[in-house]
C-alpha atoms as a PDB file:
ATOM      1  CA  UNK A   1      -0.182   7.189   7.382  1.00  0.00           C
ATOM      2  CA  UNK A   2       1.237  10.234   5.241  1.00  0.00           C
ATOM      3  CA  UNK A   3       0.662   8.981   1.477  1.00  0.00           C
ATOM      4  CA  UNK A   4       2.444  11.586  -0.809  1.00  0.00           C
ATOM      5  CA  UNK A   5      -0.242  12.209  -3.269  1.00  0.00           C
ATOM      6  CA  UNK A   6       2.017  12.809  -6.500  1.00  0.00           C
ATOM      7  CA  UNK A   7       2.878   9.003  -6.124  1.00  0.00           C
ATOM      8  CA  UNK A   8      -0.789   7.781  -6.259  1.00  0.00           C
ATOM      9  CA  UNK A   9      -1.211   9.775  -9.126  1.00  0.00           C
ATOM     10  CA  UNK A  10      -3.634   7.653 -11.738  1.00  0.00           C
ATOM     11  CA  UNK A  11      -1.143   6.324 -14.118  1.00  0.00           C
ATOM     12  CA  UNK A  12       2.179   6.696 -12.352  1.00  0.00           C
ATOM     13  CA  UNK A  13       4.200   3.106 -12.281  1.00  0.00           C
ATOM     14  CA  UNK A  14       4.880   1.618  -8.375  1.00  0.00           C
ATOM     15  CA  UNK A  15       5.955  -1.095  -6.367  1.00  0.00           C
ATOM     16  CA  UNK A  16       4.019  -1.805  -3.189  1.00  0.00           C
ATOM     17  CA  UNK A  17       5.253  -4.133  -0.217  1.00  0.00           C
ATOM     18  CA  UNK A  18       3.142  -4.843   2.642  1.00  0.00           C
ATOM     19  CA  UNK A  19       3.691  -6.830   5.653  1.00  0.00           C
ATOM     20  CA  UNK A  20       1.912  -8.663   8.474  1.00  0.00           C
ATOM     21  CA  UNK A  21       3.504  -9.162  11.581  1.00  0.00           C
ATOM     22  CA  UNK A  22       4.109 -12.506  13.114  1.00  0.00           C
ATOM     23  CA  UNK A  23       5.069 -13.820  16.160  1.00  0.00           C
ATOM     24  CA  UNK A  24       8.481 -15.020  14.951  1.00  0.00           C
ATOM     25  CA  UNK A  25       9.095 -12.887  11.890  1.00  0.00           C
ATOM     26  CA  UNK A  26       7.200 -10.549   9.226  1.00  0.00           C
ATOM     27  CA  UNK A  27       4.923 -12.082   6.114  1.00  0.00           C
ATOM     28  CA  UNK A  28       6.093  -9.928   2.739  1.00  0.00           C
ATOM     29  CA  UNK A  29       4.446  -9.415  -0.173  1.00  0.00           C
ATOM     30  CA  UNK A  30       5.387  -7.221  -3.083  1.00  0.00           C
ATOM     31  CA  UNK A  31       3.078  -6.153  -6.637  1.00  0.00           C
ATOM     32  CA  UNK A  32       4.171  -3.769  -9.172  1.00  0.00           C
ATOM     33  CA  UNK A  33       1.177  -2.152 -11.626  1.00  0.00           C
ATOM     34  CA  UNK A  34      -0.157   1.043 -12.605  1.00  0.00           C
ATOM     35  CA  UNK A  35      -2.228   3.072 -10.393  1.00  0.00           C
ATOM     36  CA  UNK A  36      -5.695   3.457 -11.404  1.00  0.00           C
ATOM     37  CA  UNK A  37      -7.301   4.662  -8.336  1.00  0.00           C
ATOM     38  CA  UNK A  38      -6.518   5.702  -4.798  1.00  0.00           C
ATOM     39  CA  UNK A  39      -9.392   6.783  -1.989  1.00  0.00           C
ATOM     40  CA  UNK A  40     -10.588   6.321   1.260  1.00  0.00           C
ATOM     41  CA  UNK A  41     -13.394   4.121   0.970  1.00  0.00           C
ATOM     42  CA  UNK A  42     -15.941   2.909   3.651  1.00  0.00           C
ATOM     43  CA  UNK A  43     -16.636  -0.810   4.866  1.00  0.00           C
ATOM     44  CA  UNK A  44     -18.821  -2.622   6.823  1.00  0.00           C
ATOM     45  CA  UNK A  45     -17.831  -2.501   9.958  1.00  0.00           C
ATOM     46  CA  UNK A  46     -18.776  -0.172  12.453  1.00  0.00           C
ATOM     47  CA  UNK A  47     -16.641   2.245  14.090  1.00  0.00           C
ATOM     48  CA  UNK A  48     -17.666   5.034  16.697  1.00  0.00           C
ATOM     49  CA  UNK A  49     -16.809   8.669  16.193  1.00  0.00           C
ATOM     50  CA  UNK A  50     -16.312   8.460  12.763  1.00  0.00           C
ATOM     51  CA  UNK A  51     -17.823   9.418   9.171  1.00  0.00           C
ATOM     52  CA  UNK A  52     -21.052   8.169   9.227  1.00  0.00           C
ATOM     53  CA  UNK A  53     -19.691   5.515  12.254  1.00  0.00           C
ATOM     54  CA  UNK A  54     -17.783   3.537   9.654  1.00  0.00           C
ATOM     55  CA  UNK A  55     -14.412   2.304   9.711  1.00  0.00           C
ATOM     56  CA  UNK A  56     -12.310   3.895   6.240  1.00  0.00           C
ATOM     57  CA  UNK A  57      -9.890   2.004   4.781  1.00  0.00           C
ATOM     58  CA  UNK A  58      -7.150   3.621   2.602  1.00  0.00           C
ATOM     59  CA  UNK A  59      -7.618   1.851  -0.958  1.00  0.00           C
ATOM     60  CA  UNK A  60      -5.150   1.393  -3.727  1.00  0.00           C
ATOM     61  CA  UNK A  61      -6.361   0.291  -7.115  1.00  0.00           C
ATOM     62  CA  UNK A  62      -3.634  -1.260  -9.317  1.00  0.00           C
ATOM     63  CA  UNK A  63      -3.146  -2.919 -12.957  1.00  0.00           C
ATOM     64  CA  UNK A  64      -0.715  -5.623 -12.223  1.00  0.00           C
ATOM     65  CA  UNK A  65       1.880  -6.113 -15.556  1.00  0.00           C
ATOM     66  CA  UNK A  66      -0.587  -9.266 -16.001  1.00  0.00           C
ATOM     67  CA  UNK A  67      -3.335  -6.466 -16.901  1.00  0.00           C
ATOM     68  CA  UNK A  68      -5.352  -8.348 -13.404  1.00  0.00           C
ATOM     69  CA  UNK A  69      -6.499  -5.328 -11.693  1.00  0.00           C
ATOM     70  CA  UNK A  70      -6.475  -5.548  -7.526  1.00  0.00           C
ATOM     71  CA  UNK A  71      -6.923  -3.482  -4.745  1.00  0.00           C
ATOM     72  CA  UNK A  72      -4.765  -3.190  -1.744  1.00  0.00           C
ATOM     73  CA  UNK A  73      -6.012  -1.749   1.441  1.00  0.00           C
ATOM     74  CA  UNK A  74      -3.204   0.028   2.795  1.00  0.00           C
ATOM     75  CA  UNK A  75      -1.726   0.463   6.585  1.00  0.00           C
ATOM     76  CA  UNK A  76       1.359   1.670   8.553  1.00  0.00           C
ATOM     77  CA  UNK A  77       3.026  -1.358   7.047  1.00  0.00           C
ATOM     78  CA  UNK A  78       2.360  -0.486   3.384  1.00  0.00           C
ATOM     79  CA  UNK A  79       5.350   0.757   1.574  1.00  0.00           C
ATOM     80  CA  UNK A  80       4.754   2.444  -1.598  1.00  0.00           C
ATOM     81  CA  UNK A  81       7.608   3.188  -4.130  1.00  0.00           C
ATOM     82  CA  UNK A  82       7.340   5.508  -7.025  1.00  0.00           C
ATOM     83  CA  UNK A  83       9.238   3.519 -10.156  1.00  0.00           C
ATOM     84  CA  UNK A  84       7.657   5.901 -13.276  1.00  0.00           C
ATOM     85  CA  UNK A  85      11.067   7.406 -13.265  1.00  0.00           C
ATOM     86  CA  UNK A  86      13.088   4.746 -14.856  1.00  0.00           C
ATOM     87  CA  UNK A  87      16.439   6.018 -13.577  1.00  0.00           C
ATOM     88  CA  UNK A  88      15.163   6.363 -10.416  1.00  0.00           C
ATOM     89  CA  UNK A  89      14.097   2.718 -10.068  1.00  0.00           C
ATOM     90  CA  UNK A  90      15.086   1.069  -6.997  1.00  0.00           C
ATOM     91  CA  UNK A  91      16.275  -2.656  -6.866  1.00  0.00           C
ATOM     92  CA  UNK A  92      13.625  -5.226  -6.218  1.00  0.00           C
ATOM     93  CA  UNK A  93      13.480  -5.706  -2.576  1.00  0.00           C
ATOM     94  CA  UNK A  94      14.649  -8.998  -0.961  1.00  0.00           C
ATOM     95  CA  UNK A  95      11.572  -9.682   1.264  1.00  0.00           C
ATOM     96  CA  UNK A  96      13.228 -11.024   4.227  1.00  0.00           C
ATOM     97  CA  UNK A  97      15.349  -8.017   4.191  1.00  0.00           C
ATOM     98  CA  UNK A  98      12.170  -5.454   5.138  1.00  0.00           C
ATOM     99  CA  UNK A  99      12.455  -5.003   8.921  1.00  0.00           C
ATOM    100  CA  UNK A 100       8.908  -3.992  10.438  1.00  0.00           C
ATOM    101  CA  UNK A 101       8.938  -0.584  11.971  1.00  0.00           C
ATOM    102  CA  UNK A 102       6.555  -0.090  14.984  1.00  0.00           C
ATOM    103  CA  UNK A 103       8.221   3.519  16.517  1.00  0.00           C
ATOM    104  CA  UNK A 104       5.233   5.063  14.586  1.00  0.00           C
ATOM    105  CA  UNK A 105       2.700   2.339  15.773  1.00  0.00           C
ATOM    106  CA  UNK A 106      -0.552   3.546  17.392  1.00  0.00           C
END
């Protein structure tokens, strides 16, 4: 996944959506906070051939405008958009509208 790095800047505003795929349709969710953090972090589970035989995860630490603070572990269905830029703000995103893209899938 190619994550622009000026977006996950610590302290830059953004909306993320992500989606799970279903059988008969996609499952959307959308949060909007302040980024605090953003790494690749290592879990549990094993994973051949990699650092340390872990599997990474690509994390995303956010303050939601509730001041809760959550992480998001981010895939190929994570959109991230950059909203610091007030004119630049895109409209909130109708979730049934977000189409799942797989022509990048592994």
């Amino acid at each position: 996944m190619a994550i622009e790095t000026t977006i996950l800047d610590e302290g830059t505003r953004i909306r993320v959506t992500q989606q799970v795929p279903q059988t008969n349709g996609v499952w959307s969710t959308t949060c909007e906070g302040i980024v605090l953090r953003y790494r690749q972090a290592e879990t549990g589970s094993w994973y051949a051939h990699s650092k340390n035989d872990r599997l990474w995860l690509d994390r995303l630490e956010i303050r939601l405008d509730s001041g809760e603070i959550t992480t998001l572990n981010l895939d190929h269905y994570s959109q991230i958009e950059d909203l610091s830029d007030p004119t630049q703000t895109p409209a909130p995103r109708n979730p049934t509208e977000i189409e799942l893209d797989d022509r990048h899938r592994p």
